[in-house]
C-alpha atoms as a PDB file:
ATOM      1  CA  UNK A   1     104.303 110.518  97.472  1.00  0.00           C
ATOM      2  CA  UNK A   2     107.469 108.642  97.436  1.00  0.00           C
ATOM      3  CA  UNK A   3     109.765 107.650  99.754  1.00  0.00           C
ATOM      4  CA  UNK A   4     112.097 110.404 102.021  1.00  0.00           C
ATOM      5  CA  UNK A   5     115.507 110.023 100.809  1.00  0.00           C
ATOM      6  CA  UNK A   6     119.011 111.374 103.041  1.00  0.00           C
ATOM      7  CA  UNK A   7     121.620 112.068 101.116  1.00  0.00           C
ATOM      8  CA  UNK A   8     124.658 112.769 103.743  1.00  0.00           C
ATOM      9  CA  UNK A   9     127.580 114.466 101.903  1.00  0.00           C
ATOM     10  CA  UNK A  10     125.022 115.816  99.417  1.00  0.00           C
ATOM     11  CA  UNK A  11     127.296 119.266  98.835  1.00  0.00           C
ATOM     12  CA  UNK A  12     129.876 117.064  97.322  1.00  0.00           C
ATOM     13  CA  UNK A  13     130.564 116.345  93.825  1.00  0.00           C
ATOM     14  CA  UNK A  14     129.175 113.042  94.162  1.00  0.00           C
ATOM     15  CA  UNK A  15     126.295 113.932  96.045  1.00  0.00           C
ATOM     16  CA  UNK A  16     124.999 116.943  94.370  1.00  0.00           C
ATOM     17  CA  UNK A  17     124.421 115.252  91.227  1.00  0.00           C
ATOM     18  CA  UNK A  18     122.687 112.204  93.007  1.00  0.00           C
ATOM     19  CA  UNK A  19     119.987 114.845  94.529  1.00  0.00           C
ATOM     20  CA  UNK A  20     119.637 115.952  91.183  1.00  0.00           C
ATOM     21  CA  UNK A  21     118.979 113.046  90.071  1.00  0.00           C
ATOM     22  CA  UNK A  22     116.312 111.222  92.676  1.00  0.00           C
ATOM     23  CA  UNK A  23     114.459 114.823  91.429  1.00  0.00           C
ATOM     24  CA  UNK A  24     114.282 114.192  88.837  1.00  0.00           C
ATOM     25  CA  UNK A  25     112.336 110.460  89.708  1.00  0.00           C
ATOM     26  CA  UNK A  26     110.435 111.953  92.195  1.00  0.00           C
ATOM     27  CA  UNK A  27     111.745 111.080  95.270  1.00  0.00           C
ATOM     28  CA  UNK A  28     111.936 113.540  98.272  1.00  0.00           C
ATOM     29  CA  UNK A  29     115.080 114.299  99.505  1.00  0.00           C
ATOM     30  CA  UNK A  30     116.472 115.325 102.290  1.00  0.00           C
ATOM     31  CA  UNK A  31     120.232 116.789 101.455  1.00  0.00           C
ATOM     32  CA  UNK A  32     122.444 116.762 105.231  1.00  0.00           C
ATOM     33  CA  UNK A  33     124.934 119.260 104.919  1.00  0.00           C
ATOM     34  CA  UNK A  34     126.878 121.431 107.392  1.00  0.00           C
ATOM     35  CA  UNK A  35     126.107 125.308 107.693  1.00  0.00           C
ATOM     36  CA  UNK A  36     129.221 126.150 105.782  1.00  0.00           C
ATOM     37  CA  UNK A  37     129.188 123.800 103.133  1.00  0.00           C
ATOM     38  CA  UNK A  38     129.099 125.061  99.780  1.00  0.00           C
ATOM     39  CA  UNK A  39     125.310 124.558  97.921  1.00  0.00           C
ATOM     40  CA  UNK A  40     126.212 125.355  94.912  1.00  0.00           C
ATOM     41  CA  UNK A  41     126.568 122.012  93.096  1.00  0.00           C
ATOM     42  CA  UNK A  42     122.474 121.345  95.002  1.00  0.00           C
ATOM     43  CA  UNK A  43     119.444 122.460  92.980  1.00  0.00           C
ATOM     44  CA  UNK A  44     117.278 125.116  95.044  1.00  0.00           C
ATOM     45  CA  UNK A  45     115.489 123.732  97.928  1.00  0.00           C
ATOM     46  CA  UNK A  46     111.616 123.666  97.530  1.00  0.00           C
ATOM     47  CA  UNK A  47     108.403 121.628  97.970  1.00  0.00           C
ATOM     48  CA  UNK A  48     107.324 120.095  94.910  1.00  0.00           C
ATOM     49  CA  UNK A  49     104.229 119.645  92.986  1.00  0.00           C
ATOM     50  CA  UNK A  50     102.137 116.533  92.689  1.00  0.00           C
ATOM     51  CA  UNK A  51     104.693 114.650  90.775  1.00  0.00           C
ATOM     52  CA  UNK A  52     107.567 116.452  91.570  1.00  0.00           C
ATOM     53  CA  UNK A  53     110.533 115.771  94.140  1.00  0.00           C
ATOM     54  CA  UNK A  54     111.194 118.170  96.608  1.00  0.00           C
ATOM     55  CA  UNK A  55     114.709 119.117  98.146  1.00  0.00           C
ATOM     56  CA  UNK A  56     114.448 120.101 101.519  1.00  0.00           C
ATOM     57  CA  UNK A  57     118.477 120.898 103.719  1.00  0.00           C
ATOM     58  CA  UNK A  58     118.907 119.252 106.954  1.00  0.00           C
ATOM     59  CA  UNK A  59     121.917 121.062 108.558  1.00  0.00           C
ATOM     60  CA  UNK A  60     124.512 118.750 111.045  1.00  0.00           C
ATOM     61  CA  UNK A  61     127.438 117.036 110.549  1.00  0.00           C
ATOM     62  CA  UNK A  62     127.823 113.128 110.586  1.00  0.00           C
ATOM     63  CA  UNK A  63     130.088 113.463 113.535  1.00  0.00           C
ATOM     64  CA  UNK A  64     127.282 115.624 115.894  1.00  0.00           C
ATOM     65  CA  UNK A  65     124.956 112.260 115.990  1.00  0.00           C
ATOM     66  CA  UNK A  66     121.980 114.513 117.409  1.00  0.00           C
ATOM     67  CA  UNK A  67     121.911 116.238 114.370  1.00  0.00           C
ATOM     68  CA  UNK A  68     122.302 113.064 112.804  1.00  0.00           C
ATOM     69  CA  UNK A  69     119.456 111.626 114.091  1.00  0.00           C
ATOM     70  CA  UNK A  70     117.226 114.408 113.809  1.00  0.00           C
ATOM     71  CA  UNK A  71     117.428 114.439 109.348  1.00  0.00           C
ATOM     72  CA  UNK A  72     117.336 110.567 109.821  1.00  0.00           C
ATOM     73  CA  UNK A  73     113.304 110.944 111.288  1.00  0.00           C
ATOM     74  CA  UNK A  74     110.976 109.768 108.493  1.00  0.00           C
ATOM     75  CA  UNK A  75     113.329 108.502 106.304  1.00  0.00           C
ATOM     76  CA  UNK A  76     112.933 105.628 104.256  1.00  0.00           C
ATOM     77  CA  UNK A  77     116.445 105.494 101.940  1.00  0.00           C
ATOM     78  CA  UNK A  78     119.590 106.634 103.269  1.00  0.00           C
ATOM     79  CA  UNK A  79     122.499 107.166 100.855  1.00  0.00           C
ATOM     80  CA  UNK A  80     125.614 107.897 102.993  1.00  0.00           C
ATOM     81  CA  UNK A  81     127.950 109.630 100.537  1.00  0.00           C
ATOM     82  CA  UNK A  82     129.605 111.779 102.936  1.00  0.00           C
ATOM     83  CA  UNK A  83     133.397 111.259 103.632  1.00  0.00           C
ATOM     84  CA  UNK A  84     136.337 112.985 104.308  1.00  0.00           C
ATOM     85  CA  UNK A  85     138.748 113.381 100.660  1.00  0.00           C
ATOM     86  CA  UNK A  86     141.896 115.323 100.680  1.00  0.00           C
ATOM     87  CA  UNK A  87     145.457 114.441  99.283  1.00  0.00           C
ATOM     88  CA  UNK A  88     146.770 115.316 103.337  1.00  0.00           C
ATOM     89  CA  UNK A  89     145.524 116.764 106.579  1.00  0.00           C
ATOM     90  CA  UNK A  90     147.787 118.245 109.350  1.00  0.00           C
ATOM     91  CA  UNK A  91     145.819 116.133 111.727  1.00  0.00           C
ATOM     92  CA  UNK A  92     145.742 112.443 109.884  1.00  0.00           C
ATOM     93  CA  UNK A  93     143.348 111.159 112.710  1.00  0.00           C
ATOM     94  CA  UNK A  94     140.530 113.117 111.169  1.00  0.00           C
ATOM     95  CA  UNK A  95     140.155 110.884 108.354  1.00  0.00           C
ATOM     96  CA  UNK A  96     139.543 107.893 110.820  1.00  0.00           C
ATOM     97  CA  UNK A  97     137.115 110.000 112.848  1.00  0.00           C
ATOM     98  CA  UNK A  98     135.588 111.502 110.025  1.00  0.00           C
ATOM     99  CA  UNK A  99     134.685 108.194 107.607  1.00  0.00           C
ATOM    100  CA  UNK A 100     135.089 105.942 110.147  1.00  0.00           C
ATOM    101  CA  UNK A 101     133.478 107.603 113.165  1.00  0.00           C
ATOM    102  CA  UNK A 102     130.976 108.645 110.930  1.00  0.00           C
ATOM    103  CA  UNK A 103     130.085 105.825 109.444  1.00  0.00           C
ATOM    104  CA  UNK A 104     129.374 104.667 113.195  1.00  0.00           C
ATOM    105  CA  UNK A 105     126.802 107.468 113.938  1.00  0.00           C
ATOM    106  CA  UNK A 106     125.183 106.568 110.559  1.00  0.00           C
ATOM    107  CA  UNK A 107     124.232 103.174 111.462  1.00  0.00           C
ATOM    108  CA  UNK A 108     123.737 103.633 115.212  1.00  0.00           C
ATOM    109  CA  UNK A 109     121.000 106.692 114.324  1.00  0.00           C
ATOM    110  CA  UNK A 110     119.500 103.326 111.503  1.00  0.00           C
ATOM    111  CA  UNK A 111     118.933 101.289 114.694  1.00  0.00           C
ATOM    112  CA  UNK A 112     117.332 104.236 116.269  1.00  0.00           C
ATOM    113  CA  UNK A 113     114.953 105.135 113.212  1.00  0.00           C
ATOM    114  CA  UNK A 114     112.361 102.490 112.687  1.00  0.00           C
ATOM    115  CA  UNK A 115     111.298 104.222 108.694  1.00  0.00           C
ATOM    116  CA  UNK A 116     114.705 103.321 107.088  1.00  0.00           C
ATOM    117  CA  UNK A 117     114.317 100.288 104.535  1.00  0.00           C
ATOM    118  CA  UNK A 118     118.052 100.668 103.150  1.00  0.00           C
ATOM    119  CA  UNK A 119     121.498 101.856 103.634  1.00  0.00           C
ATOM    120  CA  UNK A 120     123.238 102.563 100.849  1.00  0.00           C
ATOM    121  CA  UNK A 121     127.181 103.640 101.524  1.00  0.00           C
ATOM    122  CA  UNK A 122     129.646 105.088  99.492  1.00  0.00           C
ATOM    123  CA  UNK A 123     133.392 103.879  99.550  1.00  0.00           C
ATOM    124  CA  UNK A 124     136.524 104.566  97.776  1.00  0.00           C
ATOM    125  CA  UNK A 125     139.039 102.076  96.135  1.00  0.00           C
ATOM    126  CA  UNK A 126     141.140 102.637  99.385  1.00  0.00           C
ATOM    127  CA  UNK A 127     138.606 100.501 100.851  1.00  0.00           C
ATOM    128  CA  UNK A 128     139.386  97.998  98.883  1.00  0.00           C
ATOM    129  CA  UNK A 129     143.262  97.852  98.542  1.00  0.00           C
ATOM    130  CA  UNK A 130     145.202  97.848  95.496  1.00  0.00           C
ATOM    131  CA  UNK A 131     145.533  95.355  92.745  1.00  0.00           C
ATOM    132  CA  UNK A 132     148.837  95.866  91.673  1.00  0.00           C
ATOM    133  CA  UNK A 133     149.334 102.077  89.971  1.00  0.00           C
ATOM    134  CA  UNK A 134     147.337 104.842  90.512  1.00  0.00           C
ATOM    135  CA  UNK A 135     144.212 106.500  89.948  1.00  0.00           C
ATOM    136  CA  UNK A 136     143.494 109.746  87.926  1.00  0.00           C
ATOM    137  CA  UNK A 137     140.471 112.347  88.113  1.00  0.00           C
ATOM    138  CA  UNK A 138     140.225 116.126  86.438  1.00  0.00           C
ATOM    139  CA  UNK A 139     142.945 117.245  88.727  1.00  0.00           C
ATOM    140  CA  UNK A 140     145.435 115.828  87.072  1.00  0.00           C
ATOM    141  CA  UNK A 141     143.974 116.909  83.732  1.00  0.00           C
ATOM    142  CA  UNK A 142     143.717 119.892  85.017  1.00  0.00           C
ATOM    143  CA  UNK A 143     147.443 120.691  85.571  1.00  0.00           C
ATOM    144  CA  UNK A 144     148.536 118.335  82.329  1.00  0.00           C
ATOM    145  CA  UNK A 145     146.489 121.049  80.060  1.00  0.00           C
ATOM    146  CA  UNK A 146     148.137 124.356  82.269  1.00  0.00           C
ATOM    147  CA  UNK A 147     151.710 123.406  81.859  1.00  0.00           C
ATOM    148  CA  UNK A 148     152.458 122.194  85.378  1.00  0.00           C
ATOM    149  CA  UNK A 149     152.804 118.745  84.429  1.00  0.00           C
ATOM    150  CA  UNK A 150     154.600 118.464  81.348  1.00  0.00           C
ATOM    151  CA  UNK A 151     154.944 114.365  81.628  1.00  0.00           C
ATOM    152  CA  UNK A 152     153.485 110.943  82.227  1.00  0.00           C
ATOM    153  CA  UNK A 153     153.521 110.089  86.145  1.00  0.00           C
ATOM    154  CA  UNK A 154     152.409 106.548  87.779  1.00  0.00           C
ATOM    155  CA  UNK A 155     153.035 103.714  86.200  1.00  0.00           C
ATOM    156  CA  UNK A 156     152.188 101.627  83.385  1.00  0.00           C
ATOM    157  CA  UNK A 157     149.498  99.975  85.182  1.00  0.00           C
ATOM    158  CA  UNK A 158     145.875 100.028  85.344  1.00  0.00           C
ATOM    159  CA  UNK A 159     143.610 102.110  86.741  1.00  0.00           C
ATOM    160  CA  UNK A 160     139.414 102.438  86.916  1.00  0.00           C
ATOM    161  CA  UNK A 161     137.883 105.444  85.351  1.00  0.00           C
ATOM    162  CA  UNK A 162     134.307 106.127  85.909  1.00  0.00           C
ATOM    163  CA  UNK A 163     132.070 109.116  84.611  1.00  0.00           C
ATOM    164  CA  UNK A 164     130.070 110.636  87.377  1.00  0.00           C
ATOM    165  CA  UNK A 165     126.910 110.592  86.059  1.00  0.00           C
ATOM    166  CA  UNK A 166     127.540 106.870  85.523  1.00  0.00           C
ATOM    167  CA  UNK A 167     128.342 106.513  89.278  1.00  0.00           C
ATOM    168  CA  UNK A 168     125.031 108.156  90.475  1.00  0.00           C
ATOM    169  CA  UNK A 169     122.786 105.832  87.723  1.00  0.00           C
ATOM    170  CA  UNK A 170     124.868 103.151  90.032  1.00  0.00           C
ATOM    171  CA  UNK A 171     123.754 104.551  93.319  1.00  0.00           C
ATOM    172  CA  UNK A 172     119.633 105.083  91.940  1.00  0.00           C
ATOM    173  CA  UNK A 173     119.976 101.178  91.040  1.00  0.00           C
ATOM    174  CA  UNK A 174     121.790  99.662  94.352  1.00  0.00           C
ATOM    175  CA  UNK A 175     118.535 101.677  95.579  1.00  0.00           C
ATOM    176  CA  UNK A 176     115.777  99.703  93.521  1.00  0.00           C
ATOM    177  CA  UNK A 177     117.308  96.807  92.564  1.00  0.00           C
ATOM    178  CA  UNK A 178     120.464  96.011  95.342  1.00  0.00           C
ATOM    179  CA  UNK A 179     120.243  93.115  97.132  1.00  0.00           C
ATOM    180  CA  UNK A 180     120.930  93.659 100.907  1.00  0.00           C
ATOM    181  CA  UNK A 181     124.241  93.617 102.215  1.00  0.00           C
ATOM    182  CA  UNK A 182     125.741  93.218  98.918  1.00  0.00           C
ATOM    183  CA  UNK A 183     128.731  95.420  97.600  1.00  0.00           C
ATOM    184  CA  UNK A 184     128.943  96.657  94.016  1.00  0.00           C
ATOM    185  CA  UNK A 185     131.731  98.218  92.515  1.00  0.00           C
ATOM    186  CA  UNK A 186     130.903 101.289  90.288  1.00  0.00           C
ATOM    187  CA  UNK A 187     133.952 101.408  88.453  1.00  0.00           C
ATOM    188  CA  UNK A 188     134.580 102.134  84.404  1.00  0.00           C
ATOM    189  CA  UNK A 189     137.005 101.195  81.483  1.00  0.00           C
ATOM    190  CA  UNK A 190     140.566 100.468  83.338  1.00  0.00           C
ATOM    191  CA  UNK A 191     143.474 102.318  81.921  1.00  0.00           C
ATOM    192  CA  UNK A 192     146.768 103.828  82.620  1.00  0.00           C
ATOM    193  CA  UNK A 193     147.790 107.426  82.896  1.00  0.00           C
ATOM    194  CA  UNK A 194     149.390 107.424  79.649  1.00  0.00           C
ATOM    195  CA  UNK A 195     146.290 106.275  78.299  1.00  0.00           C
ATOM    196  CA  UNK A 196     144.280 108.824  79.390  1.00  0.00           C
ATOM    197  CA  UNK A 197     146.918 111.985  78.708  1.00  0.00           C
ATOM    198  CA  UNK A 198     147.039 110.366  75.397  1.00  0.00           C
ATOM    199  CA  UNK A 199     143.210 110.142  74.008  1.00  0.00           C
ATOM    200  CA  UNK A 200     142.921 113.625  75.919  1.00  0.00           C
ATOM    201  CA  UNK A 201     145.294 114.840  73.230  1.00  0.00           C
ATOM    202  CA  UNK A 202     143.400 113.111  70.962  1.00  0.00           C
ATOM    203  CA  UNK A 203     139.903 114.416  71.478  1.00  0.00           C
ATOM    204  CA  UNK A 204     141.695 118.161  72.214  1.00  0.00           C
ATOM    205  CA  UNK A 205     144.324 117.790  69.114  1.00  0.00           C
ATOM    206  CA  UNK A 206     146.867 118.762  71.236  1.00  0.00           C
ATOM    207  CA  UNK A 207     150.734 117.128  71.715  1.00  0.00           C
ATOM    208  CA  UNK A 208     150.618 114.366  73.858  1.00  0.00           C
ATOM    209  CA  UNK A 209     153.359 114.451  76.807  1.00  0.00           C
ATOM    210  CA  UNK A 210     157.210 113.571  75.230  1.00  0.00           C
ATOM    211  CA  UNK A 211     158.250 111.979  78.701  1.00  0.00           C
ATOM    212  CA  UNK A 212     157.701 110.208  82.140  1.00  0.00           C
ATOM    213  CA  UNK A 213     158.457 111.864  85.262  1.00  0.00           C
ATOM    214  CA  UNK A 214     160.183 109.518  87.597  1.00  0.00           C
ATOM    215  CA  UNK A 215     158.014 109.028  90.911  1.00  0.00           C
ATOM    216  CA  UNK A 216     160.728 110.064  93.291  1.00  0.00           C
ATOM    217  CA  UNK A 217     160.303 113.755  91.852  1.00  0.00           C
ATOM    218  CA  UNK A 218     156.796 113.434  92.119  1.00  0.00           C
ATOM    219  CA  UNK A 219     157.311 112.423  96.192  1.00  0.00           C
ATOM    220  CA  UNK A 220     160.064 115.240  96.489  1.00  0.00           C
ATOM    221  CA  UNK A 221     157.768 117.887  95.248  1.00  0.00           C
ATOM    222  CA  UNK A 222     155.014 116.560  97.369  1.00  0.00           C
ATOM    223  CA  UNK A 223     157.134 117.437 100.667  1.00  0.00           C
ATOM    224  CA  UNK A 224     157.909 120.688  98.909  1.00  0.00           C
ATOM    225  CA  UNK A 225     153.888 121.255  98.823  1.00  0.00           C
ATOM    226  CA  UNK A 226     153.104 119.701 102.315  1.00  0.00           C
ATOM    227  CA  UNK A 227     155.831 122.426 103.432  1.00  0.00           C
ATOM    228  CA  UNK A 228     154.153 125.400 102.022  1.00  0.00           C
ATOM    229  CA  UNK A 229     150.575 123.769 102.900  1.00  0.00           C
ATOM    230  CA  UNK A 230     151.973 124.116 107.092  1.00  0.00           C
ATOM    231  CA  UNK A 231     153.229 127.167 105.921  1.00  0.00           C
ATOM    232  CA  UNK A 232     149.823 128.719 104.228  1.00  0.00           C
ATOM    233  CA  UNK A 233     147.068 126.342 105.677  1.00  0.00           C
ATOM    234  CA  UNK A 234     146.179 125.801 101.870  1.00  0.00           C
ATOM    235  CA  UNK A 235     145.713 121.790 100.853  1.00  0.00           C
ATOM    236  CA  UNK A 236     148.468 120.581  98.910  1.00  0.00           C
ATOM    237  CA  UNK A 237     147.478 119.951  94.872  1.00  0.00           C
ATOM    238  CA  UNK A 238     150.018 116.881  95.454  1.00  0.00           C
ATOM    239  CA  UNK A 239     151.356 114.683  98.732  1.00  0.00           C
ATOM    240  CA  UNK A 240     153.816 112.270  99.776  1.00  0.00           C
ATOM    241  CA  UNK A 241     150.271 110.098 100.693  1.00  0.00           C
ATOM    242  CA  UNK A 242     148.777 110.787  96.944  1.00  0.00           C
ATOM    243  CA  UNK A 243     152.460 109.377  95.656  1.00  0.00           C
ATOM    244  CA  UNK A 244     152.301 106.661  97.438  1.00  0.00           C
ATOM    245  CA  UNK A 245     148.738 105.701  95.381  1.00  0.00           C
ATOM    246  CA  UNK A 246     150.730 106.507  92.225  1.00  0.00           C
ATOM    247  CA  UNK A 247     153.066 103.306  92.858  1.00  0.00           C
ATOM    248  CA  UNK A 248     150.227 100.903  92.518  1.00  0.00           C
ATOM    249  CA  UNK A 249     147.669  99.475  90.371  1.00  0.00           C
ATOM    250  CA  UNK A 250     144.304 100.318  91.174  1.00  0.00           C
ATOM    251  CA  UNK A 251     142.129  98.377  88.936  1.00  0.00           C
ATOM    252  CA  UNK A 252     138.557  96.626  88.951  1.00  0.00           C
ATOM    253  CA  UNK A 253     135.763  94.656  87.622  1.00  0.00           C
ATOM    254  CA  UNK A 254     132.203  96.245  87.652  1.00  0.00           C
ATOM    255  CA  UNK A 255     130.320  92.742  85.678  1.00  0.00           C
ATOM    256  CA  UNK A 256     128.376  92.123  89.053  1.00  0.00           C
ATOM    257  CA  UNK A 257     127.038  95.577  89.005  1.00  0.00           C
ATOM    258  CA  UNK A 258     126.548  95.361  85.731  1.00  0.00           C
ATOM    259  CA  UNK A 259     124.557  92.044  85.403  1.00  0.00           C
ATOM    260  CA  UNK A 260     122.527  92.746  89.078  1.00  0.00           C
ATOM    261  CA  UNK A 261     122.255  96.580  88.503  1.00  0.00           C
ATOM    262  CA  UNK A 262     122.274  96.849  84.742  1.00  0.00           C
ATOM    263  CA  UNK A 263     125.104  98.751  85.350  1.00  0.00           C
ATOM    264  CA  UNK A 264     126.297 100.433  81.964  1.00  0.00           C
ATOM    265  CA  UNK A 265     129.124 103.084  82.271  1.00  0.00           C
ATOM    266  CA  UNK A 266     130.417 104.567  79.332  1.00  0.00           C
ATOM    267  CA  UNK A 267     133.660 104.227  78.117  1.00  0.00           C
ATOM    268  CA  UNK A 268     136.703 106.557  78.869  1.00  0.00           C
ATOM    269  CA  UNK A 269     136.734 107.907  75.767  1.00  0.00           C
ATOM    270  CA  UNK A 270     133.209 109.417  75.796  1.00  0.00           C
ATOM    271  CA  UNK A 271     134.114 110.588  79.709  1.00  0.00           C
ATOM    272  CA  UNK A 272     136.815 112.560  78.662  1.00  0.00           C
ATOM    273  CA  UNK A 273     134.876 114.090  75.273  1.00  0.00           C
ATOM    274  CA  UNK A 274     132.384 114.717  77.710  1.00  0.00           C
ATOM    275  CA  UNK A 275     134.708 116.212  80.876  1.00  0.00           C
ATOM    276  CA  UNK A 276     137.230 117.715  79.167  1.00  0.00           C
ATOM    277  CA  UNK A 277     135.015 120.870  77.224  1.00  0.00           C
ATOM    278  CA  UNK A 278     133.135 120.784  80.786  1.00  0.00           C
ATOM    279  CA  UNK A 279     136.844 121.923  82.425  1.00  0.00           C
ATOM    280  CA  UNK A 280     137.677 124.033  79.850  1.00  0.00           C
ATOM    281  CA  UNK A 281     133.874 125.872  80.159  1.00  0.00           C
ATOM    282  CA  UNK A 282     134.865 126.309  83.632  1.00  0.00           C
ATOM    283  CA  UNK A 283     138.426 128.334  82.771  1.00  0.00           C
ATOM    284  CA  UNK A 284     140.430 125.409  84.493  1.00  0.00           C
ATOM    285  CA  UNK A 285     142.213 124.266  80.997  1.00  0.00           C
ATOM    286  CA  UNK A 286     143.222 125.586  77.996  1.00  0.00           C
ATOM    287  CA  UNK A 287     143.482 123.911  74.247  1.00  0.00           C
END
């Protein structure tokens, strides 16, 4: 049988698909999730054959380290994907204690389980700092193809664009082939906003955007959503915080994943052929 893989933060977007995928090699995994997170992005737990992976759920939270340490027992690979991503939080602290704090637990329980071989942990760009721009995902897409955002926003700086699918081929590599204590950046094809909106229109045959919308009305409506966010308790879709990402360039080099990891992501133009019928499957765009 092979090795017991955690996946911590394996209801996310990120995570789901990499339990899909170390499934599909074989692996057995071991998804950590909280009692209300959301499954539905997780195949169905079950045992396996011969030459099958099996999923089993391991319910805690990476901030209650006896749970913690509990799905850690008979582990071999630990992917720590789990992280706290929102555009703003009443209570700021909570992204230190979550990622941070976390991340804390997550290596304390390592030194406590003597079956772990590898760590692998999952980062954003804000770990790295900015280049000198902003970066993009479906979101944005999302509300470019509805109507609510009629222009360009950012500027005309670069930014790294990675398929998902890409990232997780990333992660089952760092796993096999990763040399210890090593950091690898999974990024894509860097590109501006206006690039993307643009070959979006492209692939969709659909107008492209006819202007840019200055950043200070981009801030202005973010206070108007962190208003009606204290006001609701709903997230807000935009943030003075997320603005402030806008204003710089958030561009990288992947060529050491690529020549360690055989790293190959595709290229945003095949992403977005690929995403953007996914979104509109889903009902969240229209062309």
């Amino acid at each position: 049988m092979k090795n017991v893989v955690l996946v911590t933060g394996a209801s996310g977007y990120l995570g789901g698909r990499l339990c899909h995928a170390l499934l599909s090699q074989g692996y057995c995994v071991r998804a950590f999730v909280r009692k209300t997170s959301d499954l539905s992005s997780l195949p169905p737990p079950t045992d396996g054959g011969a030459n099958d992976g099996a999923l089993h759920l391991a319910y805690g939270d990476v901030m209650d380290y006896p749970s913690l340490l509990e799905a850690f027992s008979g582990c071999h690979v630990v992917f720590h994907a789990a992280a706290l991503v929102e555009p703003w939080l009443p209570d700021p602290s909570r992204f230190s204690s979550v990622n941070v704090g976390g991340l804390k637990n997550v290596l304390k329980a390592y030194k406590e389980t003597k079956t772990i071989e590898k760590i692998i942990y999952t980062s954003s760009f804000f770990a790295l700092g900015f280049t000198d721009g902003h970066v993009g995902d479906e979101i944005q897409l999302v509300e470019r193809f509805n109507g609510r955002l009629p222009g360009y926003v950012g500027q005309e700086k670069g930014f790294s664009f990675c398929h998902v699918d890409d990232v997780v081929q990333g992660h089952m590599a760092a796993m096999t082939k990763g040399r210890l204590g090593e950091r690898y950046l999974l990024t894509g094809e860097n590109a501006s906003f206006k690039d993307v909106f643009d070959m979006a229109a492209m692939i969709t045959q659909t107008a492209k955007p006819r202007f840019r919308i200055p950043l200070f009305l981009i801030e202005a409506y973010g206070w108007i959503c962190v208003l009606f966010s204290r006001i609701t308790g709903k997230l807000p879709l935009i943030s003075p915080p997320m603005v402030h990402v806008l204003r710089h360039q958030w561009a990288y080099t992947c060529e050491k994943a690529k020549t360690e990891l055989d790293y190959n992501p595709r290229n945003l133009r095949e992403g977005l052929a690929e995403m953007l019928p996914w979104l509109k499957s889903l009902g969240l765009i229209r062309y």
